[in-house]
N, C-alpha and C. Protein backbone atom coordinates (compact mmCIF):
# COMPACT_ATOMS: atom_id res chain seq x y z
N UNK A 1 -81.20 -89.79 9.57
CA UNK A 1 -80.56 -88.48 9.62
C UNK A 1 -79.04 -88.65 9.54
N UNK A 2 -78.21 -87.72 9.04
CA UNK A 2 -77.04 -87.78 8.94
C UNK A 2 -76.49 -87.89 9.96
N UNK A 3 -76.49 -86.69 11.07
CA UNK A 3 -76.11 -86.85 12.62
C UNK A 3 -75.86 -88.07 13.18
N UNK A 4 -77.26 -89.01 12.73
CA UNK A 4 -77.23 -89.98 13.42
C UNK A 4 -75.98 -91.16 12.76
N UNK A 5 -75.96 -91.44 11.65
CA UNK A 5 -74.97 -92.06 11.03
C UNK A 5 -73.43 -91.84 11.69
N UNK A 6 -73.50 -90.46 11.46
CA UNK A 6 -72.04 -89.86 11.77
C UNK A 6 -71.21 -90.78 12.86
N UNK A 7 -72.54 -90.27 13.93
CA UNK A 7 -72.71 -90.67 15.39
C UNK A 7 -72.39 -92.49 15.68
N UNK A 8 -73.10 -93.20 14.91
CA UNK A 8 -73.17 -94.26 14.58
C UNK A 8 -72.04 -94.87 14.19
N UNK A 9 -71.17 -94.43 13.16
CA UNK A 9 -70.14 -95.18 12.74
C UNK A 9 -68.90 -94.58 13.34
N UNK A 10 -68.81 -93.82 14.56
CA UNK A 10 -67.57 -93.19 15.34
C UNK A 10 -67.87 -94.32 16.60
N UNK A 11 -69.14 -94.59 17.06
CA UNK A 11 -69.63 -95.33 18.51
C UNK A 11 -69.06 -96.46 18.45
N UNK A 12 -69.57 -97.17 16.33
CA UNK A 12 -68.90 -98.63 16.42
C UNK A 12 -66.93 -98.12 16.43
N UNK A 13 -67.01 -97.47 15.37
CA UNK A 13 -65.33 -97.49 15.44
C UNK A 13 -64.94 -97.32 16.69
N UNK A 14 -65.13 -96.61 17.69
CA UNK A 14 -64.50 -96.85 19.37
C UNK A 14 -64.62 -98.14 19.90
N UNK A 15 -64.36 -98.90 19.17
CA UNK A 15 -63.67 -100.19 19.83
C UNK A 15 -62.04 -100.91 19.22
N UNK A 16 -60.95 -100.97 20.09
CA UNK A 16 -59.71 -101.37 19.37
C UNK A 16 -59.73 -102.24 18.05
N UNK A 17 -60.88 -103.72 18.93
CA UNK A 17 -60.76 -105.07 18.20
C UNK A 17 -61.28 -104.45 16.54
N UNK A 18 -62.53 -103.72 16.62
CA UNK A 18 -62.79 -103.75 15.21
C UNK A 18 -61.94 -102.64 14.40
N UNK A 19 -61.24 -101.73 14.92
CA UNK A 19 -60.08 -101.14 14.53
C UNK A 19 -58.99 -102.07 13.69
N UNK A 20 -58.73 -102.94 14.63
CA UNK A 20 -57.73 -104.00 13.87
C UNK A 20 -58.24 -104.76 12.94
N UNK A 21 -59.89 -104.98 12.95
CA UNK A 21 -60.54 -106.05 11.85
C UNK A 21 -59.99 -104.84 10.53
N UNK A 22 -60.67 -103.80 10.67
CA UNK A 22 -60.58 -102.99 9.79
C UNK A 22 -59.28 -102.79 9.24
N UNK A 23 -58.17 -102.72 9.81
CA UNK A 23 -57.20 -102.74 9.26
C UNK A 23 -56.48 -104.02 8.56
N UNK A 24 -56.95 -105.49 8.65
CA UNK A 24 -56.51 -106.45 8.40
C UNK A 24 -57.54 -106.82 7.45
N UNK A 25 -58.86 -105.86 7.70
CA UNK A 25 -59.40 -106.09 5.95
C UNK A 25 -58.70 -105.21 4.83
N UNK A 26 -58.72 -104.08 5.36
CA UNK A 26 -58.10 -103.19 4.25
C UNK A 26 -56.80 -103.59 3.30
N UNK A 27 -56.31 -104.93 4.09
CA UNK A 27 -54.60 -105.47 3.08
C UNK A 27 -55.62 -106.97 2.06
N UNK A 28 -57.29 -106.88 2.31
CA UNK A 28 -57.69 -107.74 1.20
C UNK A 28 -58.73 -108.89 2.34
N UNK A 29 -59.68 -109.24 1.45
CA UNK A 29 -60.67 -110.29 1.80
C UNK A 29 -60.02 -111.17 2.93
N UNK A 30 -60.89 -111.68 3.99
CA UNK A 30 -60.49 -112.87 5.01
C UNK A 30 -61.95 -113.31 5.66
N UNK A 31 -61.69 -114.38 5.45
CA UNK A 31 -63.09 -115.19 6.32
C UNK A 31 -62.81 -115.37 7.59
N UNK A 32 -63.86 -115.80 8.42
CA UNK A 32 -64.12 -115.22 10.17
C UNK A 32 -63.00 -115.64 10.73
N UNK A 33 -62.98 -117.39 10.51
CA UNK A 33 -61.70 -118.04 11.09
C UNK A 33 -60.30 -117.35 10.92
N UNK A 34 -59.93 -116.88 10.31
CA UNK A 34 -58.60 -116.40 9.89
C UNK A 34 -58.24 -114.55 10.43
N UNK A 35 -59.75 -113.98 10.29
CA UNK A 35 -59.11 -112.84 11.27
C UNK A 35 -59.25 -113.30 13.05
N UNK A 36 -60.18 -114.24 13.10
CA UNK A 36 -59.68 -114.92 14.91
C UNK A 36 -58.14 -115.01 14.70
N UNK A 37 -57.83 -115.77 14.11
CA UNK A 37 -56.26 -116.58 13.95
C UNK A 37 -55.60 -115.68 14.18
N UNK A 38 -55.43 -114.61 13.07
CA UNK A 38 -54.00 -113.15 13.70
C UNK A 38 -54.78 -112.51 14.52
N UNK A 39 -56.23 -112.37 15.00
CA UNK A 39 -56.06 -111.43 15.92
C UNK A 39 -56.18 -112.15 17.91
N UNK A 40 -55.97 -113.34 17.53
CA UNK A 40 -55.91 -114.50 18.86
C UNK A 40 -57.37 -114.58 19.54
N UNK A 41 -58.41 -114.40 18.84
CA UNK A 41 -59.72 -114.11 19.53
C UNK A 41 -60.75 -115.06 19.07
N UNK A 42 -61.61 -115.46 20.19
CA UNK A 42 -62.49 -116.52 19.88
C UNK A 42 -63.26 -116.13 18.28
N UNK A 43 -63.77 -116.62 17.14
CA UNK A 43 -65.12 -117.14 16.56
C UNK A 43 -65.86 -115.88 16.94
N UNK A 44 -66.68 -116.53 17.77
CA UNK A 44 -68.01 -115.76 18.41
C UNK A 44 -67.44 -114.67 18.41
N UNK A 45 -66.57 -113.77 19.17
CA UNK A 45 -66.16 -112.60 19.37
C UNK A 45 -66.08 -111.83 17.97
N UNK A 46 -65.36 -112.23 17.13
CA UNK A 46 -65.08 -111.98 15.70
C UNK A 46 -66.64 -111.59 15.08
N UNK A 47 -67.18 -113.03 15.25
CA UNK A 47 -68.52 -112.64 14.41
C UNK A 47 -69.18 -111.60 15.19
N UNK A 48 -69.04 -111.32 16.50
CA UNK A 48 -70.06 -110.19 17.19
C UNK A 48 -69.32 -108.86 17.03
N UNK A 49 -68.21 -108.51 16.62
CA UNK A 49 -67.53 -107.35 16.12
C UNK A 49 -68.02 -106.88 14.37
N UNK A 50 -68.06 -108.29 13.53
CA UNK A 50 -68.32 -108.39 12.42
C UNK A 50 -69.82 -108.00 12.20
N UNK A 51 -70.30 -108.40 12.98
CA UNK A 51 -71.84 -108.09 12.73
C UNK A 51 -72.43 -106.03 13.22
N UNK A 52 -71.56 -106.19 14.08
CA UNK A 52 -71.37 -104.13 14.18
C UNK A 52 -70.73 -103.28 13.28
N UNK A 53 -69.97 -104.17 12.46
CA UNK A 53 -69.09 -103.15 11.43
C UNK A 53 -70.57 -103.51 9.84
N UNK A 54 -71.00 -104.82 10.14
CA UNK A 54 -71.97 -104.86 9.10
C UNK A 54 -73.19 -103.46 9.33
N UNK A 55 -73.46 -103.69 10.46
CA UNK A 55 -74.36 -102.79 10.72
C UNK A 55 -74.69 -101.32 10.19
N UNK A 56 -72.63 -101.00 10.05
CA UNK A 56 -72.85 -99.58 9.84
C UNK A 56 -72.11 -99.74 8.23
N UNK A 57 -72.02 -100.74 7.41
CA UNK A 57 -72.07 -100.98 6.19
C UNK A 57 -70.50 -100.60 6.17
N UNK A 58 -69.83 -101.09 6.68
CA UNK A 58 -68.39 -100.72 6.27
C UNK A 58 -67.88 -102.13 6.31
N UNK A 59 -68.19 -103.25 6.20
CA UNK A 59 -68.32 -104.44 5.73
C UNK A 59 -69.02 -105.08 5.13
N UNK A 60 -69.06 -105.89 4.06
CA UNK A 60 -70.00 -106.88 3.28
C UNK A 60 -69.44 -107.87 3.31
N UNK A 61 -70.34 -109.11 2.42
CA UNK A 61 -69.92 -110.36 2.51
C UNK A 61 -69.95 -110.96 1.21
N UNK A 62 -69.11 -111.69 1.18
CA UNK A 62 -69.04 -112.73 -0.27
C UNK A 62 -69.22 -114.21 0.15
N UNK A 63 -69.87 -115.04 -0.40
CA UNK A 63 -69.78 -116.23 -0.13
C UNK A 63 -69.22 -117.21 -1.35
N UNK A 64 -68.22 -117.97 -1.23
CA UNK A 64 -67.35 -118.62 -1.50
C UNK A 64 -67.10 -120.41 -1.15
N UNK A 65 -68.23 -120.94 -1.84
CA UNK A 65 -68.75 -122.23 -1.62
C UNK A 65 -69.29 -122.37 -0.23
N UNK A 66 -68.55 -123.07 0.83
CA UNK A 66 -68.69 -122.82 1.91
C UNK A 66 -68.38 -121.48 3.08
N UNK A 67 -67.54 -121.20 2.33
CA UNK A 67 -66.53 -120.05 3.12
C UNK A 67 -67.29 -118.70 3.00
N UNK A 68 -67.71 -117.85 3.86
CA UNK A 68 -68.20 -116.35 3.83
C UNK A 68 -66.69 -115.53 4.03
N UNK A 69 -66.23 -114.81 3.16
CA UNK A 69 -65.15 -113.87 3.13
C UNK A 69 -65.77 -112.22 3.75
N UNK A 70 -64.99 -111.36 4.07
CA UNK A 70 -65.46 -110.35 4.49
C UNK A 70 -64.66 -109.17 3.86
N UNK A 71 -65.44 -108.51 3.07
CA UNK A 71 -64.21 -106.93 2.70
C UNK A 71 -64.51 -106.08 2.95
N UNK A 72 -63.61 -105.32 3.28
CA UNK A 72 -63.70 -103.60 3.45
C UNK A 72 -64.49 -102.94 2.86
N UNK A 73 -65.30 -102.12 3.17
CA UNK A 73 -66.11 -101.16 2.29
C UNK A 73 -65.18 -99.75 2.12
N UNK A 74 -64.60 -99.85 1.61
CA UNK A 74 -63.68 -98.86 1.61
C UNK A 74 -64.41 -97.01 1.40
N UNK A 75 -65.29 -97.38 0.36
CA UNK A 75 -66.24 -96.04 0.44
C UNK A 75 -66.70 -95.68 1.36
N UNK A 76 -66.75 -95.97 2.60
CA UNK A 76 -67.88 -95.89 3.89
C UNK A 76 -66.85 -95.07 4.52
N UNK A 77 -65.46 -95.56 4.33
CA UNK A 77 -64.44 -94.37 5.44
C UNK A 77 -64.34 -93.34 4.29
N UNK A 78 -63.88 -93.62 3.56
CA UNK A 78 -63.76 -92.24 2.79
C UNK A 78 -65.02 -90.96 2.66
N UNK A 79 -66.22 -91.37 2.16
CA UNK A 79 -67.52 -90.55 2.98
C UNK A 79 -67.17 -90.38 4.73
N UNK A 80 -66.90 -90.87 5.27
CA UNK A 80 -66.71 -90.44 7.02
C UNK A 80 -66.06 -89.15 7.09
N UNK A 81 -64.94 -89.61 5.92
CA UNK A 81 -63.49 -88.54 6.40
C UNK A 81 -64.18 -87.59 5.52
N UNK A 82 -65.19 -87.73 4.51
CA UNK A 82 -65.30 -86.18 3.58
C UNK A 82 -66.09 -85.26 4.63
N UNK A 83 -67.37 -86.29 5.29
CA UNK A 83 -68.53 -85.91 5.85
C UNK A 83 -67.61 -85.15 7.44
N UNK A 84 -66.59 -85.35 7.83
CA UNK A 84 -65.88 -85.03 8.99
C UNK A 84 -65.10 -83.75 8.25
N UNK A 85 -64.78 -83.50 7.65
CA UNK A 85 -63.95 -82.52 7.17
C UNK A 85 -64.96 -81.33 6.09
N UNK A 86 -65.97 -82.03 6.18
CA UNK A 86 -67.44 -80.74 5.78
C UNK A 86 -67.77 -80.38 6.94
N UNK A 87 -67.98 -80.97 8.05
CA UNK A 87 -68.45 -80.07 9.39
C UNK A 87 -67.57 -79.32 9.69
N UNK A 88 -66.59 -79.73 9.79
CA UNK A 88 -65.01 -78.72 10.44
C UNK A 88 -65.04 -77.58 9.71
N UNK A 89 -65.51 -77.58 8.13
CA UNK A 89 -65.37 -76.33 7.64
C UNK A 89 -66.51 -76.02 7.26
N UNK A 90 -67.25 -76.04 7.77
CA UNK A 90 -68.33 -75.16 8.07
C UNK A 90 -68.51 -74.32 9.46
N UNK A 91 -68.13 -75.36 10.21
CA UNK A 91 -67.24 -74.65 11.71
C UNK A 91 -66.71 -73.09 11.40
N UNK A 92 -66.03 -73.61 10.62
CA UNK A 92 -64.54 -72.37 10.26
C UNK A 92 -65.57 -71.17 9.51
N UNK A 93 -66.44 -71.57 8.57
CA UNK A 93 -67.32 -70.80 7.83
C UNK A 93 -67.89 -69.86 8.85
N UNK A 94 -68.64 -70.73 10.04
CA UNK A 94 -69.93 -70.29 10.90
C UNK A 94 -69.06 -69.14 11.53
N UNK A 95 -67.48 -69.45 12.10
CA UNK A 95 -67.01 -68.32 13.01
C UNK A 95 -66.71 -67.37 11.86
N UNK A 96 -66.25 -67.71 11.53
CA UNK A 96 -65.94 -66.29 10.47
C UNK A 96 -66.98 -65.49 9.82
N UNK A 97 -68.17 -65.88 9.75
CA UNK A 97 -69.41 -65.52 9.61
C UNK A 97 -69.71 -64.67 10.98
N UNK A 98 -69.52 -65.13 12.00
CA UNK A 98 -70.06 -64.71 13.18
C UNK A 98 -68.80 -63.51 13.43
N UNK A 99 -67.26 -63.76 13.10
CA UNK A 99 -66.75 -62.61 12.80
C UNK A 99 -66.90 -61.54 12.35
N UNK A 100 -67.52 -61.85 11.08
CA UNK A 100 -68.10 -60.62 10.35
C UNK A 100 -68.90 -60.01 10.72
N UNK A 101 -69.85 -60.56 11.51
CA UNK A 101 -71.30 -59.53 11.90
C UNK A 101 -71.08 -59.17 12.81
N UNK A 102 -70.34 -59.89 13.84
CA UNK A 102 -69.57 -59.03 14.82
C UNK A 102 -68.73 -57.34 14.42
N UNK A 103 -68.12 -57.67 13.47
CA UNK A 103 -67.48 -56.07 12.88
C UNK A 103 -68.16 -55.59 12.39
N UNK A 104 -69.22 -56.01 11.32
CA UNK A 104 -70.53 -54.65 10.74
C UNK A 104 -70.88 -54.54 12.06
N UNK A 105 -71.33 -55.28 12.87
CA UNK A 105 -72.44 -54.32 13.98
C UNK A 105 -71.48 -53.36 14.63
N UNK A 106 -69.82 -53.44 14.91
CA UNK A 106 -69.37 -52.34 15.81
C UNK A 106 -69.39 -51.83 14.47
N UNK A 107 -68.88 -51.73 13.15
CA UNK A 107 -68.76 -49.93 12.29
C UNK A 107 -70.08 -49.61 12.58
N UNK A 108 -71.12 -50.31 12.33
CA UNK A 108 -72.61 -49.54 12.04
C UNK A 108 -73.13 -48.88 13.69
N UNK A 109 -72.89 -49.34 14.61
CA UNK A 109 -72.75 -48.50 15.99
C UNK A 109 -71.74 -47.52 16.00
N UNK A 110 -70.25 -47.86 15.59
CA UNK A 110 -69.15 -46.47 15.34
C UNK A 110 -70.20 -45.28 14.66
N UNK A 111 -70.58 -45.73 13.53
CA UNK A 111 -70.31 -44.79 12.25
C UNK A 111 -72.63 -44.57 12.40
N UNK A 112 -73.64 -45.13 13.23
CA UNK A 112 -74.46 -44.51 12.93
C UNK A 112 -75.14 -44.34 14.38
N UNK A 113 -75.71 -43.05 14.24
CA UNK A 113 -76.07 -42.96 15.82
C UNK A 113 -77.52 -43.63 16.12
N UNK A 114 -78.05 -43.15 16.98
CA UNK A 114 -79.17 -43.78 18.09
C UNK A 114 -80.38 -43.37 17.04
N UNK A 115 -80.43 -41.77 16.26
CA UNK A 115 -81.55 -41.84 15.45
C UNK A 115 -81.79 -42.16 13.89
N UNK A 116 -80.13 -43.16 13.92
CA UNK A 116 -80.43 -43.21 12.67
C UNK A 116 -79.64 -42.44 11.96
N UNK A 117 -79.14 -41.49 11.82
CA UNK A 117 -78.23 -40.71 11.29
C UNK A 117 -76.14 -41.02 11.08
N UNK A 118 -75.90 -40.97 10.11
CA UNK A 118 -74.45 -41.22 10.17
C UNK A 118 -73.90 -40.07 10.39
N UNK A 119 -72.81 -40.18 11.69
CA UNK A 119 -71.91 -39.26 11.56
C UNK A 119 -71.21 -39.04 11.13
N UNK A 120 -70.31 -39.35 10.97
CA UNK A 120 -69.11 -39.08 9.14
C UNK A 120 -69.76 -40.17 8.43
N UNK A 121 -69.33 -40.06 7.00
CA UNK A 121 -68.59 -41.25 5.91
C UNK A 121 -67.41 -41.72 5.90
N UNK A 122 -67.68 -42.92 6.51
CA UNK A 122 -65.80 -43.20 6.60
C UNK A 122 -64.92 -43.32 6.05
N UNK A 123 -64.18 -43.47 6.41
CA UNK A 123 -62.59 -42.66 5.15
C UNK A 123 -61.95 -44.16 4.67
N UNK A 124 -61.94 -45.48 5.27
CA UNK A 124 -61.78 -46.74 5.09
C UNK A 124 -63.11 -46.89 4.14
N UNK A 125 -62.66 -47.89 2.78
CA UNK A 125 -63.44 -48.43 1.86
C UNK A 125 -64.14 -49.33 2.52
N UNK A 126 -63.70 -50.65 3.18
CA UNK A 126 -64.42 -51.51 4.17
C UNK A 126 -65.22 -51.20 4.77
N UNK A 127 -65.54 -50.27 5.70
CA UNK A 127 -66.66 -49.60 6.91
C UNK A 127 -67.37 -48.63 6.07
N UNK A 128 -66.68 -47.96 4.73
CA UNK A 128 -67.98 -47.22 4.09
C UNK A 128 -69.09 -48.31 3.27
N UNK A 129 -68.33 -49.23 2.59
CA UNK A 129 -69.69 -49.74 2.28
C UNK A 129 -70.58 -50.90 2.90
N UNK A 130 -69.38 -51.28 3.85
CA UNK A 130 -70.35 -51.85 5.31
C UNK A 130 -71.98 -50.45 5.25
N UNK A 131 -71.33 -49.14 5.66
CA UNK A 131 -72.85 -48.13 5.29
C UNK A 131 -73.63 -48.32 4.77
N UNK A 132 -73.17 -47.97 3.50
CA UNK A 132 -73.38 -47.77 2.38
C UNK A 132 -74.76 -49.42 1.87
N UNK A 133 -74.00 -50.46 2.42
CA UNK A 133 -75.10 -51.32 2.11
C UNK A 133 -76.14 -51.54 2.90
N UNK A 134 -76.05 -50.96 4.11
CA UNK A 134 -76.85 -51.25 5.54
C UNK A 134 -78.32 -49.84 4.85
N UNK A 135 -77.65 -48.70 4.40
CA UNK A 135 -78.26 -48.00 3.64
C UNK A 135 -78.86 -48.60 2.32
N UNK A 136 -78.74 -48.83 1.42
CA UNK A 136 -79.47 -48.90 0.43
C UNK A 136 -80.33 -50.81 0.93
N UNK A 137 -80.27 -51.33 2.00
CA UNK A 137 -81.71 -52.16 2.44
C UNK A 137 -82.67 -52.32 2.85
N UNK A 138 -82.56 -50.52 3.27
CA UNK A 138 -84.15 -49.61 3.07
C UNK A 138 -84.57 -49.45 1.93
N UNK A 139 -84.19 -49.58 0.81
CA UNK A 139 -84.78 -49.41 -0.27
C UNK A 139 -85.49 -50.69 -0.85
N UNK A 140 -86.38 -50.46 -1.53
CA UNK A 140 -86.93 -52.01 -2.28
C UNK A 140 -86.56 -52.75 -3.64
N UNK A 141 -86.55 -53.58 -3.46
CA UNK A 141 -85.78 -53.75 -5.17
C UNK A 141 -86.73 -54.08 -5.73
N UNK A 142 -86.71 -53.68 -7.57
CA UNK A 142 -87.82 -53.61 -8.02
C UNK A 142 -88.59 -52.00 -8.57
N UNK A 143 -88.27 -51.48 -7.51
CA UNK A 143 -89.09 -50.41 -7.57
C UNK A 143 -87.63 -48.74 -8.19
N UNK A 144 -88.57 -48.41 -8.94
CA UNK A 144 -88.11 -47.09 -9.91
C UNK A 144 -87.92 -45.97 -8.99
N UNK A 145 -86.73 -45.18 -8.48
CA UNK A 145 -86.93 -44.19 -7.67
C UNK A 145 -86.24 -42.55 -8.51
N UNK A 146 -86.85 -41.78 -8.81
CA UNK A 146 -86.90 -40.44 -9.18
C UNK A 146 -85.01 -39.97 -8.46
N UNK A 147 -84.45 -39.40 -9.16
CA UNK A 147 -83.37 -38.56 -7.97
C UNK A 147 -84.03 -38.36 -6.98
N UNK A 148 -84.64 -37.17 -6.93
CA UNK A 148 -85.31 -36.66 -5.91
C UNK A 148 -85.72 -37.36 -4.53
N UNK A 149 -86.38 -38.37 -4.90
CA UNK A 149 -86.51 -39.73 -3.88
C UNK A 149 -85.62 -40.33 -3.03
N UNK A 150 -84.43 -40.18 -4.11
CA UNK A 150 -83.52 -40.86 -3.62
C UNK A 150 -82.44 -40.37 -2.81
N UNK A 151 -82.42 -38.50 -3.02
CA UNK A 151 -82.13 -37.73 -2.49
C UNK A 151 -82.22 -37.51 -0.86
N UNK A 152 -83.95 -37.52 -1.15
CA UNK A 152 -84.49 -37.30 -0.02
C UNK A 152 -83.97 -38.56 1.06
N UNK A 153 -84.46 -40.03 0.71
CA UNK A 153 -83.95 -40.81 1.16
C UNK A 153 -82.91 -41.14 2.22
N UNK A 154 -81.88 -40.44 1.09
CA UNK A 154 -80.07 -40.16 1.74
C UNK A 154 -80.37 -39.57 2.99
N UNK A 155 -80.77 -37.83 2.75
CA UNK A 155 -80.99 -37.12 3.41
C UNK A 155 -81.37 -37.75 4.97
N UNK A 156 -82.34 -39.13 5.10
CA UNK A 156 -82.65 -39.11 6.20
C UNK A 156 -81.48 -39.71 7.56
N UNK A 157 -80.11 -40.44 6.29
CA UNK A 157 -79.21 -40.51 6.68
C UNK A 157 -77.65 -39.55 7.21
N UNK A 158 -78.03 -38.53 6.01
CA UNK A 158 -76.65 -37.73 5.85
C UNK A 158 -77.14 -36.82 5.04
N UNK A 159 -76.48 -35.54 5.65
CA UNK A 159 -76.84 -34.45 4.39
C UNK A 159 -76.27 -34.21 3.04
N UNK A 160 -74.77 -34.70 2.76
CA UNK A 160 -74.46 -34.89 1.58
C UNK A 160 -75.04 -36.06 0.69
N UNK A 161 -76.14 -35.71 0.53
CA UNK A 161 -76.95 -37.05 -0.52
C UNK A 161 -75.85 -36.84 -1.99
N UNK A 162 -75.25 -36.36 -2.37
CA UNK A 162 -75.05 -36.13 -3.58
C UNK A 162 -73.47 -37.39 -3.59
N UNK A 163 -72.88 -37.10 -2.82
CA UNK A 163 -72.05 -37.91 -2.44
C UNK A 163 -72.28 -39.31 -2.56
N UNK A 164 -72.84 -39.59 -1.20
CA UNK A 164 -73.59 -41.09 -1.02
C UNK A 164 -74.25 -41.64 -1.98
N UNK A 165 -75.05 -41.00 -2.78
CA UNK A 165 -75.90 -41.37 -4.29
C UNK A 165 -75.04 -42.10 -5.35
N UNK A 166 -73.39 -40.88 -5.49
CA UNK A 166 -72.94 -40.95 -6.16
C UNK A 166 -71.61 -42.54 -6.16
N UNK A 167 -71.85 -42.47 -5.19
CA UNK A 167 -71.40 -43.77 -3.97
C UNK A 167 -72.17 -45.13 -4.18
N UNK A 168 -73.84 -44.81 -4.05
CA UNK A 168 -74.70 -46.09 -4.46
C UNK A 168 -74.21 -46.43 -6.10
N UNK A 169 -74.05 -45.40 -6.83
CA UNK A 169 -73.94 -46.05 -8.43
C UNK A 169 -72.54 -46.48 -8.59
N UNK A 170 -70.97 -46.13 -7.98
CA UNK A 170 -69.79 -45.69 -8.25
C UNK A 170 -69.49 -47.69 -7.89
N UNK A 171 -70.58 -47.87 -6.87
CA UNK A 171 -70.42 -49.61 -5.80
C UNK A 171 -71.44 -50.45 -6.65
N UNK A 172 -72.18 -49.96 -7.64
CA UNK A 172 -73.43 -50.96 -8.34
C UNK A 172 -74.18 -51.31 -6.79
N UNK A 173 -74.33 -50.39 -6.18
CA UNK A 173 -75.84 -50.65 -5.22
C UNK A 173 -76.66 -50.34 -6.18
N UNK A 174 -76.63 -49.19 -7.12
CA UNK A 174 -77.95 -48.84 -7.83
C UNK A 174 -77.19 -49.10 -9.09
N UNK A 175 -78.58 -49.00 -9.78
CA UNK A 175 -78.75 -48.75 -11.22
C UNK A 175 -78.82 -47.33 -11.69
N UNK A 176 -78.54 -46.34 -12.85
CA UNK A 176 -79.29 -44.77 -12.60
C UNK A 176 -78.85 -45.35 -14.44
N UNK A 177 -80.48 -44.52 -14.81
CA UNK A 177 -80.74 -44.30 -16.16
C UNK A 177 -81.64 -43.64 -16.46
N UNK A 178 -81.11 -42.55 -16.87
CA UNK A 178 -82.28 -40.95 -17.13
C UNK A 178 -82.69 -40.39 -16.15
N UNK A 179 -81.93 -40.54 -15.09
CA UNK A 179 -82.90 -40.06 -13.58
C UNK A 179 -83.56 -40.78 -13.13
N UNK A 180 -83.16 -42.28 -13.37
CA UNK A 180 -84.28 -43.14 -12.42
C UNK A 180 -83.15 -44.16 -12.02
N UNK A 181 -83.02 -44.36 -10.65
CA UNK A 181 -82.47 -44.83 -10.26
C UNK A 181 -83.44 -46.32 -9.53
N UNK A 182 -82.27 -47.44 -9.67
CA UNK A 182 -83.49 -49.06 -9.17
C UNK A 182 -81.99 -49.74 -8.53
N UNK A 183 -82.20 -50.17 -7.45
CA UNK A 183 -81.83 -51.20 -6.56
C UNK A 183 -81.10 -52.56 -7.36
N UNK A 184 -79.70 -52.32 -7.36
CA UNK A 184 -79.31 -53.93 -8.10
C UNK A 184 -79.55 -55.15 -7.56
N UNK A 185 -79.21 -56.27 -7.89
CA UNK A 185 -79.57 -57.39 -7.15
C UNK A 185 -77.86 -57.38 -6.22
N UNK A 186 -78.31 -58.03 -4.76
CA UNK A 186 -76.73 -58.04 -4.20
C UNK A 186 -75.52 -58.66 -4.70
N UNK A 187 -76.34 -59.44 -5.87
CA UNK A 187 -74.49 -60.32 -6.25
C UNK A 187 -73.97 -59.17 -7.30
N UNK A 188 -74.26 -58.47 -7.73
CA UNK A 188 -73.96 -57.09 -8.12
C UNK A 188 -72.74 -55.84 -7.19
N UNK A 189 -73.38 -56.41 -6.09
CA UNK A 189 -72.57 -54.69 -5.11
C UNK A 189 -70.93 -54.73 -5.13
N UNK A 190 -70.56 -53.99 -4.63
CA UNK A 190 -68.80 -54.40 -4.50
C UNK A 190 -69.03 -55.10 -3.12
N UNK A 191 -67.77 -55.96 -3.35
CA UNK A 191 -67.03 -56.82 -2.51
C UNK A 191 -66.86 -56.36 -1.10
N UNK A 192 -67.04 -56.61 -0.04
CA UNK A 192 -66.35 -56.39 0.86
C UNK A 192 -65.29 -57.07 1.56
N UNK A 193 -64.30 -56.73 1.11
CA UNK A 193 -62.94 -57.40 1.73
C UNK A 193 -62.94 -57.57 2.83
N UNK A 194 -62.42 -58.75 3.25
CA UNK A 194 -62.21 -59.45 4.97
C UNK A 194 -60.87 -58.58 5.06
């Protein structure tokens, strides 16, 4: 699972020592002995840091007659930092998402009462077709509706159907051809501006 990776290669990076391996690979290849040497640390220690950064593939190995060299996987941080900066903005997505439905639900409580009925049409473009779309998702898409139907429909919202109708076609909620009016698809409707 991704989670788990994420999780995985932040647990190993929380340690200084392999912080500094990582950075003293990133200036180019070095075999075990030589990052002990600048970083003053036993062998063993080295290889047991080396073997956790292998783990989470942000090191490989070359072998070089006798000598095993070690390099940076340089792709492994760069995926970290993309995969860290896709959650954050999706973060940002989710609240602002959760912003939004937060404000349709207060216009659609402002603007419709307890049985269902709207009390005005609001005079702001934003909160009318906040309505206006909450209205036409009683309808079905697909299906051919007569004026009359569609009239009636309105009606169970607002008594100026002629308005609001004229409102569903003016926003591409509907379709109307010869008196038959049909439900557009939503990437069709107008925009609602943040």
């Amino acid at each position: 699972m991704q989670l788990n990776r994420i999780v995985a290669f932040h647990k190993t990076m929380g340690d200084p020592t392999r912080i500094r391996i990582v950075y003293l690979l990133s200036k180019g290849p070095l075999h075990g002995q030589a990052i002990a040497g600048k970083l003053g640390l036993t062998p063993p220690t080295i290889t047991h840091h080396l073997h956790k950064l292998r783990d989470i593939n942000l090191v490989y190995t070359r072998r070089e007659k006798n000598t095993v060299y070690y390099y940076l996987n340089e792709k492994i941080i760069l995926h970290q930092a993309v995969t860290l900066e896709k959650i954050i903005s999706q973060k940002e997505e989710l609240e602002e998402m959760e912003q939004d439905n937060a404000y349709r639900k207060k216009v659609l409580d402002t603007f419709i009462q307890t049985d269902g009925k709207l009390k005005s049409i609001p005079a702001q473009r934003k909160k009318k077709l906040i309505i206006f779309e909450h209205m036409v998702k009683g309808l079905k898409k697909g299906v051919k509706y007569e004026e009359k139907e569609i009239n009636e429909y309105i009606k169970n919202f607002h008594d100026d159907f002629a308005t609001i109708r004229r409102e569903f076609i003016t926003n591409q909620y509907m379709y109307r051809e010869n008196g038959i009016y049909e439900v557009n698809p939503p990437e069709m409707w107008a925009k609602i501006e943040s």
